[in-house]
PDB file of N, CA and C in Angstrom:
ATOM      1  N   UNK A   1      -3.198  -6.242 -47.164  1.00  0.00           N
ATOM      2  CA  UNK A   1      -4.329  -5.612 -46.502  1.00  0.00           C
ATOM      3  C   UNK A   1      -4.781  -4.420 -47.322  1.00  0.00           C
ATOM      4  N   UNK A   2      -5.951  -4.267 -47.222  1.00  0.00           N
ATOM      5  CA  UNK A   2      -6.682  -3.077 -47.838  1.00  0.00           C
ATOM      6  C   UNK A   2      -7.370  -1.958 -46.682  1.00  0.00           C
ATOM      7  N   UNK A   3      -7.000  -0.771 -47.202  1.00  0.00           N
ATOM      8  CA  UNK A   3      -8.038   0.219 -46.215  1.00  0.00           C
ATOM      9  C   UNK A   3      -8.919   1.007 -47.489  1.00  0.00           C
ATOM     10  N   UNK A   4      -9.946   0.619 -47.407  1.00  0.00           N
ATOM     11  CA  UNK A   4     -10.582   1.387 -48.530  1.00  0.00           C
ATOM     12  C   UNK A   4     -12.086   1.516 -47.687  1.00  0.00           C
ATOM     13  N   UNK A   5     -12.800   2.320 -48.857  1.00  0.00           N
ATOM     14  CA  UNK A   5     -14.415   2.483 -48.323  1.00  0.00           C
ATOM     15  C   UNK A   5     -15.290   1.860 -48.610  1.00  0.00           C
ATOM     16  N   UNK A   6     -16.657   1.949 -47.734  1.00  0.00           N
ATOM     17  CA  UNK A   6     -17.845   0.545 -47.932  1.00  0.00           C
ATOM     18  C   UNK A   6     -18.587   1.810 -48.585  1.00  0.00           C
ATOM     19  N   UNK A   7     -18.999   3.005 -49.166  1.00  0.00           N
ATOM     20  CA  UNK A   7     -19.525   3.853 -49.143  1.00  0.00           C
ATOM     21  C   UNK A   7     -19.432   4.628 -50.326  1.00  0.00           C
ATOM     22  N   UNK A   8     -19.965   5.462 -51.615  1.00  0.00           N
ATOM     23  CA  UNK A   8     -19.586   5.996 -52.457  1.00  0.00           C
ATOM     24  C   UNK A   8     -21.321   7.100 -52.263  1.00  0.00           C
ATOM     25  N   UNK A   9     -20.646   8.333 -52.965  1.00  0.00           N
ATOM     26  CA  UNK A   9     -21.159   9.672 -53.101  1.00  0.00           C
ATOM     27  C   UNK A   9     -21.695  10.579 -52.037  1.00  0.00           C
ATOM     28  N   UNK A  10     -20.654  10.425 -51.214  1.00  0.00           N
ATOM     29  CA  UNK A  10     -20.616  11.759 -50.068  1.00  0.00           C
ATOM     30  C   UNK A  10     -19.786  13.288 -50.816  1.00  0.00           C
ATOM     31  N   UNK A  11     -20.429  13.822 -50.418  1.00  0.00           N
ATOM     32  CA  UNK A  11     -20.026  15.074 -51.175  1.00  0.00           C
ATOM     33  C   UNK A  11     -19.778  16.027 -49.809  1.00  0.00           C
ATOM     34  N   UNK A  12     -18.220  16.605 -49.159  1.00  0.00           N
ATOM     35  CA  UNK A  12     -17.723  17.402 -48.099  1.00  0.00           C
ATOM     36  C   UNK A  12     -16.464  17.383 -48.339  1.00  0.00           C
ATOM     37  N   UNK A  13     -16.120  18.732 -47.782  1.00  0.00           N
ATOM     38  CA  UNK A  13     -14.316  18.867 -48.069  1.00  0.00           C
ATOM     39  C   UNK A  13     -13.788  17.677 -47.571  1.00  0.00           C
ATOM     40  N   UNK A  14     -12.452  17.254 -48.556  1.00  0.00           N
ATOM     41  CA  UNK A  14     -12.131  16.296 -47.769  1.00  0.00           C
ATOM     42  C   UNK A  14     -11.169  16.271 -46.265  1.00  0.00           C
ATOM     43  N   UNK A  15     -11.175  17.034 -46.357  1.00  0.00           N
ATOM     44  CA  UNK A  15     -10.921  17.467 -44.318  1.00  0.00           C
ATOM     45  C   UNK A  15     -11.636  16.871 -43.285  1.00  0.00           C
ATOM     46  N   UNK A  16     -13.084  16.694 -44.236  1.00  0.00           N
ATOM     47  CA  UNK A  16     -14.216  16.148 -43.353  1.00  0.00           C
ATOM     48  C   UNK A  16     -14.637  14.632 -43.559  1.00  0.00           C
ATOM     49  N   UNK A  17     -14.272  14.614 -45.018  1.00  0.00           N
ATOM     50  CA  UNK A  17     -14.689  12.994 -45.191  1.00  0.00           C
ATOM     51  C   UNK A  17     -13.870  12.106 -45.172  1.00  0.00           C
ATOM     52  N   UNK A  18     -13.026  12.289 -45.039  1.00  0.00           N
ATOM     53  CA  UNK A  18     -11.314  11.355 -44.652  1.00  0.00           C
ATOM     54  C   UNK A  18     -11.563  10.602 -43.517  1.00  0.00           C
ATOM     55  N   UNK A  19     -11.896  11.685 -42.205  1.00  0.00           N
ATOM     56  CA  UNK A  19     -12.066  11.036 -40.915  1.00  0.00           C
ATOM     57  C   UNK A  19     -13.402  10.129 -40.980  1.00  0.00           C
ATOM     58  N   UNK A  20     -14.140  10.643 -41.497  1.00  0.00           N
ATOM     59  CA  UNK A  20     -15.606  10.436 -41.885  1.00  0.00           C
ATOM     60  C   UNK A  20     -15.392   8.307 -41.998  1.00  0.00           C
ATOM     61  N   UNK A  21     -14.721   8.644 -43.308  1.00  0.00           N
ATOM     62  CA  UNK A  21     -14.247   6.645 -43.605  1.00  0.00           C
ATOM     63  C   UNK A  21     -13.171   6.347 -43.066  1.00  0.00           C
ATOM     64  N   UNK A  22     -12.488   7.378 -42.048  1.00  0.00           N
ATOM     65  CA  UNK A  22     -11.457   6.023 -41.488  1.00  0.00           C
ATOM     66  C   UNK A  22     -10.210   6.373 -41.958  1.00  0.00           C
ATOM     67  N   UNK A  23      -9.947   7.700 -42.939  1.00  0.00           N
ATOM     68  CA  UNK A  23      -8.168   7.788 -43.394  1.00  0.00           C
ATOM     69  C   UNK A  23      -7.812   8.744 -42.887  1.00  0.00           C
ATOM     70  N   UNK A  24      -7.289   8.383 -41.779  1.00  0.00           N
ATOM     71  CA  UNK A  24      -6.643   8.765 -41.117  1.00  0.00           C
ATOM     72  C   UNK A  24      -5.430   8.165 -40.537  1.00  0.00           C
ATOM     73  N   UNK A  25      -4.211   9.117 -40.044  1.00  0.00           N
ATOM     74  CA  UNK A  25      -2.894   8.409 -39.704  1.00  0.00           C
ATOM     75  C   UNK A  25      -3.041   7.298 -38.650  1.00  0.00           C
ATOM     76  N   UNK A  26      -3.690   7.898 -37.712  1.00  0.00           N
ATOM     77  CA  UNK A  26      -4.257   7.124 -36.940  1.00  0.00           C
ATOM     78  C   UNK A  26      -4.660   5.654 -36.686  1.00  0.00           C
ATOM     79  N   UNK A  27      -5.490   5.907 -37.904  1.00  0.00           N
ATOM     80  CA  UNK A  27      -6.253   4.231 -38.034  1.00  0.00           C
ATOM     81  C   UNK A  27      -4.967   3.637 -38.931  1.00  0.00           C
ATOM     82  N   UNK A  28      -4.532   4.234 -39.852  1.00  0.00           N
ATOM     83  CA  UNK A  28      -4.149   3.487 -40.768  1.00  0.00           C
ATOM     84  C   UNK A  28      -3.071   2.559 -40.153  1.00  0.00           C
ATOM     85  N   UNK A  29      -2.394   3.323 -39.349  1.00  0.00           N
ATOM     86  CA  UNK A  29      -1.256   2.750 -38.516  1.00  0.00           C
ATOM     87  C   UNK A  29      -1.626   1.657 -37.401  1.00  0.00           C
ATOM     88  N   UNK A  30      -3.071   2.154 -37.290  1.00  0.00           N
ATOM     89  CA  UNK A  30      -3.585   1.037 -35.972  1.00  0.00           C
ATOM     90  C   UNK A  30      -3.878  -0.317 -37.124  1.00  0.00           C
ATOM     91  N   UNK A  31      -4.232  -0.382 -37.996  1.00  0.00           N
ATOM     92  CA  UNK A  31      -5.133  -1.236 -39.057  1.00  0.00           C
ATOM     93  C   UNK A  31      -3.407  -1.994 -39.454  1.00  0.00           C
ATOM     94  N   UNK A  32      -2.487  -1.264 -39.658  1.00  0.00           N
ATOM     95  CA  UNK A  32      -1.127  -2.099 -39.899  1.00  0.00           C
ATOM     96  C   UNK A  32      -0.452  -2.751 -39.198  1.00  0.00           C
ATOM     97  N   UNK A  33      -0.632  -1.977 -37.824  1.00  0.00           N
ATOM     98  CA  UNK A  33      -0.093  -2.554 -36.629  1.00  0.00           C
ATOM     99  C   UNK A  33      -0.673  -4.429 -36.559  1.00  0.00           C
ATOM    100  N   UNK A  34      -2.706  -4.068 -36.694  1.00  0.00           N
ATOM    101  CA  UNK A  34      -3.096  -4.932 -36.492  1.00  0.00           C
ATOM    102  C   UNK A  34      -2.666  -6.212 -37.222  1.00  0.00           C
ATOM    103  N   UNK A  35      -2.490  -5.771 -38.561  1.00  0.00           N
ATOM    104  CA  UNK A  35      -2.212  -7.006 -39.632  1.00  0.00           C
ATOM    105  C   UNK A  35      -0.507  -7.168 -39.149  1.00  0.00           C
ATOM    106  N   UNK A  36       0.409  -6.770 -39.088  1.00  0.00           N
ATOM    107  CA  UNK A  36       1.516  -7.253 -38.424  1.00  0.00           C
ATOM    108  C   UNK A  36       1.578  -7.970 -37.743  1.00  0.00           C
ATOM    109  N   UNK A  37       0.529  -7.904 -36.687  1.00  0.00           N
ATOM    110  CA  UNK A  37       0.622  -8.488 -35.351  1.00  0.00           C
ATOM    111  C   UNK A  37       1.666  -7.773 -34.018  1.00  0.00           C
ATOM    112  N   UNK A  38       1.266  -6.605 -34.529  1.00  0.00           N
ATOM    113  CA  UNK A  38       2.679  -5.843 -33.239  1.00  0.00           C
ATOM    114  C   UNK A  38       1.710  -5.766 -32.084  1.00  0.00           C
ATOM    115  N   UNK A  39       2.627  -6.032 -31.158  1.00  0.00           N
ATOM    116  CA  UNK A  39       1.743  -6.105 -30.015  1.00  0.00           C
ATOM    117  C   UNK A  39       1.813  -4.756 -29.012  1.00  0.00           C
ATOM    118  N   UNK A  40       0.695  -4.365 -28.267  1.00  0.00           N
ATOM    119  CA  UNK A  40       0.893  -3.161 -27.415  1.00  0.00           C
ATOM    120  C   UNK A  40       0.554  -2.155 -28.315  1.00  0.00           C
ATOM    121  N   UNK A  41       0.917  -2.037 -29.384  1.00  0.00           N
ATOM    122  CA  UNK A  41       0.727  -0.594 -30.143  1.00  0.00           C
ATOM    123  C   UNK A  41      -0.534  -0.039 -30.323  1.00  0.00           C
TER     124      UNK A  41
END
Protein backbone atom coordinates (compact mmCIF):
# COMPACT_ATOMS: atom_id res chain seq x y z
CA UNK A 1 0.00 0.00 0.00
CA UNK A 2 0.95 3.52 -0.66
CA UNK A 3 -0.01 6.80 1.26
CA UNK A 4 1.29 9.48 -0.83
CA UNK A 5 -0.14 12.82 -2.48
CA UNK A 6 -2.48 13.62 -5.58
CA UNK A 7 -1.13 17.27 -5.30
CA UNK A 8 2.34 19.09 -5.77
CA UNK A 9 3.36 22.91 -4.91
CA UNK A 10 1.62 23.96 -1.80
CA UNK A 11 3.82 26.11 -0.04
CA UNK A 12 2.84 26.17 4.34
CA UNK A 13 4.66 25.01 7.36
CA UNK A 14 4.53 21.63 7.37
CA UNK A 15 2.42 21.52 10.57
CA UNK A 16 -0.17 22.66 8.22
CA UNK A 17 0.25 20.71 5.13
CA UNK A 18 0.69 17.22 6.56
CA UNK A 19 -2.93 17.28 7.80
CA UNK A 20 -3.74 19.22 4.74
CA UNK A 21 -2.86 15.58 2.48
CA UNK A 22 -3.71 13.16 4.94
CA UNK A 23 -0.18 12.41 7.07
CA UNK A 24 -1.21 12.01 9.76
CA UNK A 25 -0.98 9.19 12.62
CA UNK A 26 -4.31 8.99 12.42
CA UNK A 27 -5.07 8.20 8.91
CA UNK A 28 -2.08 6.39 8.40
CA UNK A 29 -3.05 3.81 10.92
CA UNK A 30 -6.71 3.93 9.75
CA UNK A 31 -5.39 3.42 5.87
CA UNK A 32 -3.28 0.17 7.44
CA UNK A 33 -5.80 -1.03 9.49
CA UNK A 34 -7.88 -0.83 6.28
CA UNK A 35 -5.45 -2.80 4.01
CA UNK A 36 -5.02 -5.52 6.82
CA UNK A 37 -8.40 -6.01 7.10
CA UNK A 38 -8.56 -5.50 11.02
CA UNK A 39 -11.80 -5.25 11.92
CA UNK A 40 -13.49 -2.62 14.45
CA UNK A 41 -10.43 -0.44 14.47
Amino acid sequence: AIVGMTGYGESAPADKLFPFFGFTAENIVAKAHKVLGVKGA
